[in-house]
Protein backbone atom coordinates (compact mmCIF):
# COMPACT_ATOMS: atom_id res chain seq x y z
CA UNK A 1 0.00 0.00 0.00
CA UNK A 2 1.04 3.18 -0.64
CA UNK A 3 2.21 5.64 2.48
CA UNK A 4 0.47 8.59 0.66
CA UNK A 5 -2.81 6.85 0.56
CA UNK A 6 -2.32 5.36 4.56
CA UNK A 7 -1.23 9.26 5.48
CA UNK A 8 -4.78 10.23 3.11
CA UNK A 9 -6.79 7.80 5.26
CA UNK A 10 -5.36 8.91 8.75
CA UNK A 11 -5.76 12.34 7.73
CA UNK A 12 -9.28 11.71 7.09
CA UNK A 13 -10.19 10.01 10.15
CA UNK A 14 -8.92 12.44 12.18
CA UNK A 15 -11.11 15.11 10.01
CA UNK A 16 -14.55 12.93 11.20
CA UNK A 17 -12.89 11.56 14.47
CA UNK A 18 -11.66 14.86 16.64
CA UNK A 19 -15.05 16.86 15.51
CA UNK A 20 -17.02 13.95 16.55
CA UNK A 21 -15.72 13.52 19.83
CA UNK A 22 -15.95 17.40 20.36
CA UNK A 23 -19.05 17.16 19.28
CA UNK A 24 -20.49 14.57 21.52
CA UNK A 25 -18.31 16.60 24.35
CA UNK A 26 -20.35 19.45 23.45
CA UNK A 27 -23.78 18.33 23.32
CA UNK A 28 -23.30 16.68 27.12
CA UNK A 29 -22.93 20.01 28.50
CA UNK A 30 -25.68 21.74 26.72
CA UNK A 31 -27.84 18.75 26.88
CA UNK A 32 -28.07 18.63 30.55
CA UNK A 33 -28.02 22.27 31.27
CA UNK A 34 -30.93 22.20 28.34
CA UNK A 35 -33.05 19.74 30.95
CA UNK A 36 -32.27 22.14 34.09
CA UNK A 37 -33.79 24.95 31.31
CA UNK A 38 -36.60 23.05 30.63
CA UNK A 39 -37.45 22.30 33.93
CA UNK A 40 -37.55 25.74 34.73
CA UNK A 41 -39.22 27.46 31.29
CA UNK A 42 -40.79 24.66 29.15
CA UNK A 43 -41.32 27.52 26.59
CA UNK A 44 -37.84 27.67 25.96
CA UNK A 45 -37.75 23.83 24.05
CA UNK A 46 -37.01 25.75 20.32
CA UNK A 47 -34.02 27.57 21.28
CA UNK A 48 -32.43 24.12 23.81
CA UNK A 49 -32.95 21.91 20.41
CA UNK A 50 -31.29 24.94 18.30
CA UNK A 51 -28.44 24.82 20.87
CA UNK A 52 -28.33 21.04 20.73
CA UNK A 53 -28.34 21.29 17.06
CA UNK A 54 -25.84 23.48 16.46
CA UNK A 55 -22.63 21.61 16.97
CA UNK A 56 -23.88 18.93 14.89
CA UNK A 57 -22.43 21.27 11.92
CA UNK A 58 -18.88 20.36 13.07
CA UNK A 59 -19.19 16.95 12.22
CA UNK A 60 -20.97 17.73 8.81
CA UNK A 61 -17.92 19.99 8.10
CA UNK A 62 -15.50 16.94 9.06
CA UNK A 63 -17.23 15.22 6.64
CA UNK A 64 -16.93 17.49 3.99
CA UNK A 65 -13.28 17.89 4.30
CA UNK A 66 -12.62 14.50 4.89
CA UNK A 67 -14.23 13.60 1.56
CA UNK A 68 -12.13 16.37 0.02
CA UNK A 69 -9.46 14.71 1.45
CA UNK A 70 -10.23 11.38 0.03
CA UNK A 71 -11.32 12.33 -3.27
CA UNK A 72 -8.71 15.17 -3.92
CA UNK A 73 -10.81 18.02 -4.39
């Protein structure tokens, strides 16, 4: 096997792998202080899922560049 294609390969796991893992990082915190929010002002459930949502956009953008990565765009 080539080392450039290995090195391509790490390179993209590490594109989906670190944002994932910040990701789920992320969405613990918020999650949980989302449920103390709720608890307190139920009318407040749009903006905790927008909050929850939000760092789901890292991982789409590891994605992305990991497929560039891959596919040499």
């Amino acid at each position: 096997m080539n080392l450039e294609k290995v090195l391509m390969a790490f390179a993209a796991a590490l594109a989906i792998g670190l944002p994932a893992l910040a990701t789920a990082w992320a969405q613990s915190k918020i999650g949980s202080a989302g449920a103390g929010t709720l608890a307190e002002k139920p009318e407040l459930s749009a903006t905790v899922i927008i909050m929850i949502a939000i760092p789901e956009t890292m991982v789409i953008l590891g994605f992305v560049v990991a497929a560039m990565i891959l596919f040499g765009v």
